[in-house]
PDB file of N, CA and C in Angstrom:
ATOM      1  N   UNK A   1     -49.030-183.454-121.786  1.00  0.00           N
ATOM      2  CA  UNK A   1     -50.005-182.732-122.577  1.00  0.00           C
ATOM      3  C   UNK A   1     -49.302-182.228-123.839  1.00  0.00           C
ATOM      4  N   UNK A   2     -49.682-182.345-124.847  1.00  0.00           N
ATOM      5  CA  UNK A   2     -49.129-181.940-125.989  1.00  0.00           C
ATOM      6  C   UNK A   2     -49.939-180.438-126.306  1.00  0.00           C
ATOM      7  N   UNK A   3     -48.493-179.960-126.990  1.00  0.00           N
ATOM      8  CA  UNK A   3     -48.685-178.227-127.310  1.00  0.00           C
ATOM      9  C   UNK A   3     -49.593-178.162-128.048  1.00  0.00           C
ATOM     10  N   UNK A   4     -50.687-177.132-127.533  1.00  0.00           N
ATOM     11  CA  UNK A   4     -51.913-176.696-129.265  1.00  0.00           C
ATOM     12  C   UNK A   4     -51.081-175.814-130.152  1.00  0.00           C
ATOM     13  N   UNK A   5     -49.908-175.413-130.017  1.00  0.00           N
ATOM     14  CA  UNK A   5     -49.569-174.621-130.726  1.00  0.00           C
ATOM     15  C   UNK A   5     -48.293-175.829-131.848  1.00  0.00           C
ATOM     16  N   UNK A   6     -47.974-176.735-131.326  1.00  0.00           N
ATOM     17  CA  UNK A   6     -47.203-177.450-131.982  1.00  0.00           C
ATOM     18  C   UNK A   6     -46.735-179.155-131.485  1.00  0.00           C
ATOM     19  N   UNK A   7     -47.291-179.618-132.196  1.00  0.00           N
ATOM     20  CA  UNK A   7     -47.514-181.440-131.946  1.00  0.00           C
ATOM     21  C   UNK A   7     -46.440-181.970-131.476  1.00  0.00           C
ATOM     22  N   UNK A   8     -45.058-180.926-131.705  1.00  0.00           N
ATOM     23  CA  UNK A   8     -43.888-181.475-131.531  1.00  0.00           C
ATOM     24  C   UNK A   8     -43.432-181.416-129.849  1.00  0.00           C
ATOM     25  N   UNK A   9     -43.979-180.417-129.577  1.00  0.00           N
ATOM     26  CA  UNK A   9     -44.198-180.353-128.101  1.00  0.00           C
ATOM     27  C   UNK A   9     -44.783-181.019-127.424  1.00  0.00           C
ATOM     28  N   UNK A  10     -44.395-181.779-126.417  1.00  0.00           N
ATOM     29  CA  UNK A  10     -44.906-182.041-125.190  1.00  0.00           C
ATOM     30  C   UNK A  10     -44.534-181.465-123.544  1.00  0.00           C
ATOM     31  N   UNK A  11     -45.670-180.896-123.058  1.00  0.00           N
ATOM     32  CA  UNK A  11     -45.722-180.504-121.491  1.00  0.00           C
ATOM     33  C   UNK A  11     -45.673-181.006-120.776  1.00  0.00           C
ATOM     34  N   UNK A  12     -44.710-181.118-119.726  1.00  0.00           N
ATOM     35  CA  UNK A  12     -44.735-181.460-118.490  1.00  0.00           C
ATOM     36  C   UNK A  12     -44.734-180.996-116.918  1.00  0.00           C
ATOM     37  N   UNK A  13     -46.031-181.346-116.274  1.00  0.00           N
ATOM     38  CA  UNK A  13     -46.228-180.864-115.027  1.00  0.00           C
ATOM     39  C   UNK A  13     -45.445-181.659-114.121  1.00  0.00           C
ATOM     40  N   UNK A  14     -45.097-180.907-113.304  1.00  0.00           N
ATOM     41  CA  UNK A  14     -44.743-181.845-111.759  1.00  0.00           C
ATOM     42  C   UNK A  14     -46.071-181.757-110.777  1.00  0.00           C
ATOM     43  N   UNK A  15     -45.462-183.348-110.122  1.00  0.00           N
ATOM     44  CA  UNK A  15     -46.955-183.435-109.061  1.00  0.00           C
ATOM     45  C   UNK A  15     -46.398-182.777-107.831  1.00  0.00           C
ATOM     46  N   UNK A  16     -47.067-182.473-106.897  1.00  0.00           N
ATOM     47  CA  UNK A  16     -46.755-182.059-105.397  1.00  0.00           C
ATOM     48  C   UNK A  16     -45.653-182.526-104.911  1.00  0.00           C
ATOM     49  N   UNK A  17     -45.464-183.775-104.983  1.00  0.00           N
ATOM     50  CA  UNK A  17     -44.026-184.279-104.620  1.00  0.00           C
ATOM     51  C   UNK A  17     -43.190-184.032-105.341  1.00  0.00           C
ATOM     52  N   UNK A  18     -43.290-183.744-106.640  1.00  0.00           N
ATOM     53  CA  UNK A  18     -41.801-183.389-107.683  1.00  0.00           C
ATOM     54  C   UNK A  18     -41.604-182.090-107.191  1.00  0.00           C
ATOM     55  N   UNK A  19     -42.725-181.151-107.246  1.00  0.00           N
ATOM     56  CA  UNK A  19     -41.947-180.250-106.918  1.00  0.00           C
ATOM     57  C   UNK A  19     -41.213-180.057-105.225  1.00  0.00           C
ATOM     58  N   UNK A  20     -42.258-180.574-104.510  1.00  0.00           N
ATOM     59  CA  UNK A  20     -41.239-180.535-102.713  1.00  0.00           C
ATOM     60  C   UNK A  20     -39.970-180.719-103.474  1.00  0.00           C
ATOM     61  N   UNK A  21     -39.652-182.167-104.077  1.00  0.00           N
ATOM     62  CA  UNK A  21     -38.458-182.659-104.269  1.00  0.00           C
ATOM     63  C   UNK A  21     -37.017-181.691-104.646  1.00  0.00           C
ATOM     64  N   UNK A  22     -38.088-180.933-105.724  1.00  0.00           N
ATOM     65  CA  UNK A  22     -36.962-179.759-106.005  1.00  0.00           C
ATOM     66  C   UNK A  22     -36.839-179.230-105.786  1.00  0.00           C
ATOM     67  N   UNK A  23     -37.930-178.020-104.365  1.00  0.00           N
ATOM     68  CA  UNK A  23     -37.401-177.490-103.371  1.00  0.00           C
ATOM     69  C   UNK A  23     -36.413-177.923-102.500  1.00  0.00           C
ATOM     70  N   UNK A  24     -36.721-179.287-102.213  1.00  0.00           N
ATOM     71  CA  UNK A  24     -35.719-179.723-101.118  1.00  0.00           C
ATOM     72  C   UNK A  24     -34.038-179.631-101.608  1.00  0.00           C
ATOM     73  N   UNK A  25     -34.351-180.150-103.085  1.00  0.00           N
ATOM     74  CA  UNK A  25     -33.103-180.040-104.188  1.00  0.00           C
ATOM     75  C   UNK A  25     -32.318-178.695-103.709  1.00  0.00           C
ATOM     76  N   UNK A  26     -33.093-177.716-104.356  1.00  0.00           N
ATOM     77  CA  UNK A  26     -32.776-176.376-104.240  1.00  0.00           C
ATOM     78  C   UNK A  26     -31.903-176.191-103.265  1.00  0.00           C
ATOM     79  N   UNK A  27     -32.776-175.917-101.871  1.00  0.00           N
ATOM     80  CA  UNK A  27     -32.292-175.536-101.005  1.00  0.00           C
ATOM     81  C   UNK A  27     -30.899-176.379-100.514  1.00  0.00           C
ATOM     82  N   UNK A  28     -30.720-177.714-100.260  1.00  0.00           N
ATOM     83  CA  UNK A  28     -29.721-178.114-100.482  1.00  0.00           C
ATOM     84  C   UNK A  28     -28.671-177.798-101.459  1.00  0.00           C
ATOM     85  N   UNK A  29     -28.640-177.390-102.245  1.00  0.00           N
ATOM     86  CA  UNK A  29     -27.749-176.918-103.087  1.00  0.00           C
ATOM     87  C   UNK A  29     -27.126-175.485-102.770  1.00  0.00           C
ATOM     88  N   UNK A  30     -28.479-174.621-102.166  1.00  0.00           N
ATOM     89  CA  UNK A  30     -27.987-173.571-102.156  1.00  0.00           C
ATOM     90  C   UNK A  30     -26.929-173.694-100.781  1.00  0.00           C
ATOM     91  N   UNK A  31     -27.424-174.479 -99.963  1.00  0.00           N
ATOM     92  CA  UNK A  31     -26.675-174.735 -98.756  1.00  0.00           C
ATOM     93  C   UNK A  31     -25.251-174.748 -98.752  1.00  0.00           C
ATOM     94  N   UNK A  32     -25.258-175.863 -99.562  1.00  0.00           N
ATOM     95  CA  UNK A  32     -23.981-176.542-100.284  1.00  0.00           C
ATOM     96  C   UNK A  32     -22.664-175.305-100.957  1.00  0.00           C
ATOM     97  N   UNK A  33     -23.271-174.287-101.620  1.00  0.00           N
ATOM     98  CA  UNK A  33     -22.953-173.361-102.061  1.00  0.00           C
ATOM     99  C   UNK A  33     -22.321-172.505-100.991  1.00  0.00           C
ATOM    100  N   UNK A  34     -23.588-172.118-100.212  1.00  0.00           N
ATOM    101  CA  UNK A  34     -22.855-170.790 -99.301  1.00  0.00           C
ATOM    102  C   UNK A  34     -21.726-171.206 -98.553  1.00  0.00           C
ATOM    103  N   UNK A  35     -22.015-172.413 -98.067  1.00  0.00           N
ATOM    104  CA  UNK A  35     -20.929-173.264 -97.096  1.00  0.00           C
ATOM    105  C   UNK A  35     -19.343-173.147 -97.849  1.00  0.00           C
ATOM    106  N   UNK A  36     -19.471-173.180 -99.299  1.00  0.00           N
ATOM    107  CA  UNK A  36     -18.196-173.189 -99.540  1.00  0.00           C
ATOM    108  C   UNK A  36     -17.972-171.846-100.157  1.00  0.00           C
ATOM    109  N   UNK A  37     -18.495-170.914-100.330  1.00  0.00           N
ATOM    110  CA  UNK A  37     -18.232-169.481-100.683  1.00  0.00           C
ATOM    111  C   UNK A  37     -17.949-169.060 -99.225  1.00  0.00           C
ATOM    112  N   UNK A  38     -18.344-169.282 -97.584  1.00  0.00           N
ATOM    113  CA  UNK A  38     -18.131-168.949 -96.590  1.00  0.00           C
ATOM    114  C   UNK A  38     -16.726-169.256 -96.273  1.00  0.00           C
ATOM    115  N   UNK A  39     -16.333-170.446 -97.028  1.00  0.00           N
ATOM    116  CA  UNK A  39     -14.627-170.878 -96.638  1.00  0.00           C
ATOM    117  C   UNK A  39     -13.833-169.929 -97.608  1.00  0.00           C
ATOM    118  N   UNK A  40     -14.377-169.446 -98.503  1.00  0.00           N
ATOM    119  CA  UNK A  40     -13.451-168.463 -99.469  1.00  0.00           C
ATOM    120  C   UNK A  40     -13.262-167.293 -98.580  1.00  0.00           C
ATOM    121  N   UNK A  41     -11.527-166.776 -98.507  1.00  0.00           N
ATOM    122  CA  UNK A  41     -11.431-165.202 -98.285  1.00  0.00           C
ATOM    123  C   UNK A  41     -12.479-164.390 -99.118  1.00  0.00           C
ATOM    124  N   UNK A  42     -12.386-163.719 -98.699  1.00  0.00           N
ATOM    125  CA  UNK A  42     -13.969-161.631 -99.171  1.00  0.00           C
ATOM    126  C   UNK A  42     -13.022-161.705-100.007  1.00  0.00           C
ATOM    127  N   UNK A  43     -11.926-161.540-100.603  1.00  0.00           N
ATOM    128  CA  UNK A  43     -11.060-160.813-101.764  1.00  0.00           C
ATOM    129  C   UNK A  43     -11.688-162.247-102.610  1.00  0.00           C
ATOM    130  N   UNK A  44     -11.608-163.159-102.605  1.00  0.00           N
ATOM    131  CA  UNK A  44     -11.806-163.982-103.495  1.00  0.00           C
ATOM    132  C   UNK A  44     -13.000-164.296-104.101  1.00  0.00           C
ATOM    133  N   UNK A  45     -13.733-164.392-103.508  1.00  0.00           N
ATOM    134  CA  UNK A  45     -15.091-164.046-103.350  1.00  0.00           C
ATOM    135  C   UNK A  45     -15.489-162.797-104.137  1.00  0.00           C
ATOM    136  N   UNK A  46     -14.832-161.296-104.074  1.00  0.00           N
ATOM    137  CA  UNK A  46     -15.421-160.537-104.620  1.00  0.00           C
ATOM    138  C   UNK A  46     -14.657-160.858-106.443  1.00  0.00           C
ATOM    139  N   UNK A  47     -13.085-161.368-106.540  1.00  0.00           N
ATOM    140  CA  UNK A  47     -12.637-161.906-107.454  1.00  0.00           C
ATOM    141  C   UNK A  47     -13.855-162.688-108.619  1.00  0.00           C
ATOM    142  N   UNK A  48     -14.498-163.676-108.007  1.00  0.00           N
ATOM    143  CA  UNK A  48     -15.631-164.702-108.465  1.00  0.00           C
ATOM    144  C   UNK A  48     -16.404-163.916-108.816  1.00  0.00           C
ATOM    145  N   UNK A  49     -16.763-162.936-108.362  1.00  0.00           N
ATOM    146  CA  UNK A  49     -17.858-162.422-108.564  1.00  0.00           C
ATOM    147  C   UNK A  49     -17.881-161.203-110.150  1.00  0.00           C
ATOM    148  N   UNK A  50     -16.332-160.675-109.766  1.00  0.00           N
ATOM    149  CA  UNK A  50     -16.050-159.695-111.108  1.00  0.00           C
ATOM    150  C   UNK A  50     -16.144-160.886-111.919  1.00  0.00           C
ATOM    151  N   UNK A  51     -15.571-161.938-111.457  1.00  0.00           N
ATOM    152  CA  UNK A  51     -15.382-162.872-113.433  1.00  0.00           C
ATOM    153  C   UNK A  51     -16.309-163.375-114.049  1.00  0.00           C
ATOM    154  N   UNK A  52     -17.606-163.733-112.810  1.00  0.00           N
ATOM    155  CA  UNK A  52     -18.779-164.084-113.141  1.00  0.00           C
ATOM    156  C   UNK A  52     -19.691-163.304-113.959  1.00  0.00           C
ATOM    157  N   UNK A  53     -19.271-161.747-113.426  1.00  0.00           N
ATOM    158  CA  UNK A  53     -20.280-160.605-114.161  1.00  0.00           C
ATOM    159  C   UNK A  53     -19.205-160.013-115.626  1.00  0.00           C
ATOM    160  N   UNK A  54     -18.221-160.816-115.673  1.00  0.00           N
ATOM    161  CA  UNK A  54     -17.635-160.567-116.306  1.00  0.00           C
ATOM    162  C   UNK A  54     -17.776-161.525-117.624  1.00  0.00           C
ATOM    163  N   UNK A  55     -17.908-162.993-117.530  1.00  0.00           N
ATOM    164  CA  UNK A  55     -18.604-163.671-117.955  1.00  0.00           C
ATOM    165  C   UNK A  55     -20.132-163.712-119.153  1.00  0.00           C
ATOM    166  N   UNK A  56     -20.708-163.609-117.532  1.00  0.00           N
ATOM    167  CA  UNK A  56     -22.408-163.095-118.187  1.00  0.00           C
ATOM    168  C   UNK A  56     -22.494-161.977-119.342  1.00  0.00           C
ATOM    169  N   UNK A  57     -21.797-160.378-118.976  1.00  0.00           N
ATOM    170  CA  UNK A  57     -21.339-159.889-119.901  1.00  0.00           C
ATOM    171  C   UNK A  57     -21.306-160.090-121.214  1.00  0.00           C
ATOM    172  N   UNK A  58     -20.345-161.027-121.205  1.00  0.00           N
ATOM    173  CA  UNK A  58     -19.867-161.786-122.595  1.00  0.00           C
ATOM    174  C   UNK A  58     -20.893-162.217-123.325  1.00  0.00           C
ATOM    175  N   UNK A  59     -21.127-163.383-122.582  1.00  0.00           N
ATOM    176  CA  UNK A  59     -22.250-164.600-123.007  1.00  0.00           C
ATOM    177  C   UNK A  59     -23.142-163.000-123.707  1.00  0.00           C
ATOM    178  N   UNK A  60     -23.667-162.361-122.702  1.00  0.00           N
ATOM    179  CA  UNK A  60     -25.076-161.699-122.805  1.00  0.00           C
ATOM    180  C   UNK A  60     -24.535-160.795-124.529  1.00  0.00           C
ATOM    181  N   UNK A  61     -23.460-160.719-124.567  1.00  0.00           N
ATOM    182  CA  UNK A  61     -22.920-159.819-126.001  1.00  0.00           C
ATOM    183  C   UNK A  61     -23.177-160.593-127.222  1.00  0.00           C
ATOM    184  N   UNK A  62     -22.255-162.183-126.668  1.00  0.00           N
ATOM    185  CA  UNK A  62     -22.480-162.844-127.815  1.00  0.00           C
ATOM    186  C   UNK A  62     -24.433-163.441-128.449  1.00  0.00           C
ATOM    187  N   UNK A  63     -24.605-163.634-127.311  1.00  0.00           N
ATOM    188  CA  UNK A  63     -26.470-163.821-127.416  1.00  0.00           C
ATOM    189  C   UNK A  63     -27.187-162.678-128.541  1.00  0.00           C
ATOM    190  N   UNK A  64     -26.585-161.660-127.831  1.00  0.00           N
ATOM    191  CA  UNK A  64     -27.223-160.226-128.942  1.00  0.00           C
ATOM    192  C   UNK A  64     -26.509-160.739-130.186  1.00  0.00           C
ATOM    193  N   UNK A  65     -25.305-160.530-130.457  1.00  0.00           N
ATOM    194  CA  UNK A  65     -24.846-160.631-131.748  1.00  0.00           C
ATOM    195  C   UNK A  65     -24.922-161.985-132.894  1.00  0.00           C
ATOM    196  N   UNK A  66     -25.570-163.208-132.222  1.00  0.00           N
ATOM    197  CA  UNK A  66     -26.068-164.058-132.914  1.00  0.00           C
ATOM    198  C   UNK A  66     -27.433-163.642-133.439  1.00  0.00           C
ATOM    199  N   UNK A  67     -28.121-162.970-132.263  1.00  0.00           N
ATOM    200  CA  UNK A  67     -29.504-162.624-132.853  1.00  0.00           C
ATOM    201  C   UNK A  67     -29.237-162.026-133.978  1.00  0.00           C
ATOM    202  N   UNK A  68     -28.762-160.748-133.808  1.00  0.00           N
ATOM    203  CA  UNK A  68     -28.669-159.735-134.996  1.00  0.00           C
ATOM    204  C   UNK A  68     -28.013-160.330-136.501  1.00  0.00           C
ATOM    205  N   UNK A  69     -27.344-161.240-136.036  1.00  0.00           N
ATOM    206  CA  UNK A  69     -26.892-162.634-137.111  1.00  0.00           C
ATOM    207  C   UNK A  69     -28.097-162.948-138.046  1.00  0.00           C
ATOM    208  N   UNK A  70     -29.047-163.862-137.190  1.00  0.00           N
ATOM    209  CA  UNK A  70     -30.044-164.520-137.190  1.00  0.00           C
ATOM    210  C   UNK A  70     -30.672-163.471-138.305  1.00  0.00           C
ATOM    211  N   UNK A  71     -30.953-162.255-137.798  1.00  0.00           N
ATOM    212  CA  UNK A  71     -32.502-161.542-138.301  1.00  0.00           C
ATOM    213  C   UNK A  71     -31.666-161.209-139.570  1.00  0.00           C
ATOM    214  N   UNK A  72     -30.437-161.310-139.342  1.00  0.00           N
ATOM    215  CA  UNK A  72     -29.486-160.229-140.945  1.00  0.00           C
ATOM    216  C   UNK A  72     -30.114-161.013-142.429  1.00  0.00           C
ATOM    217  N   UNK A  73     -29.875-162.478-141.762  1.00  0.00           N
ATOM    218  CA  UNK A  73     -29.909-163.673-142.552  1.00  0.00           C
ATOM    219  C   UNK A  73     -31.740-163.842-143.123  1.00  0.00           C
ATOM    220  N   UNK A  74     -32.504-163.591-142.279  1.00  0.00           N
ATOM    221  CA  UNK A  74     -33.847-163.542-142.628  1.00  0.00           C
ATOM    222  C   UNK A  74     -34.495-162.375-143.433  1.00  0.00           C
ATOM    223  N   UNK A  75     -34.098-161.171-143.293  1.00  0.00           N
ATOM    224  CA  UNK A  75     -33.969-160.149-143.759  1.00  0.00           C
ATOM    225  C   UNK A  75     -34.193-159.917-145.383  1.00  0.00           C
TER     226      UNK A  75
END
């Protein structure tokens, strides 16, 4: 379906089976995941977890400070 708001867009639905599919996706993945965070020691694990939020952090700083980039420049 193409966007009413812009021609350049096109929408895409999933049918009933795409999405099962990517539930099934999902959950396999998440599986996949815990299974090997369960073989990690708790210290390491909580390690992953500071660097991850430590990470996001970042990212989430630099995100703001491009914006404020962005609007300086339009301004």
């Amino acid at each position: 379906m193409v966007s009413p708001a812009d021609r350049r867009e096109v929408r895409l639905r999933l049918s009933s089976r795409g999405r099962a599919f990517l539930a099934d996706l999902r959950a396999r993945r998440q599986k996949e995941l815990r299974a090997v965070l369960d073989l990690m020691p708790a210290a390491k694990r909580t390690a992953l977890l500071e660097g991850l939020e430590a990470f996001c952090d970042a990212a989430a700083a630099q995100i703001h400070d491009d914006a404020q980039d962005q609007g300086s420049q339009t301004a």
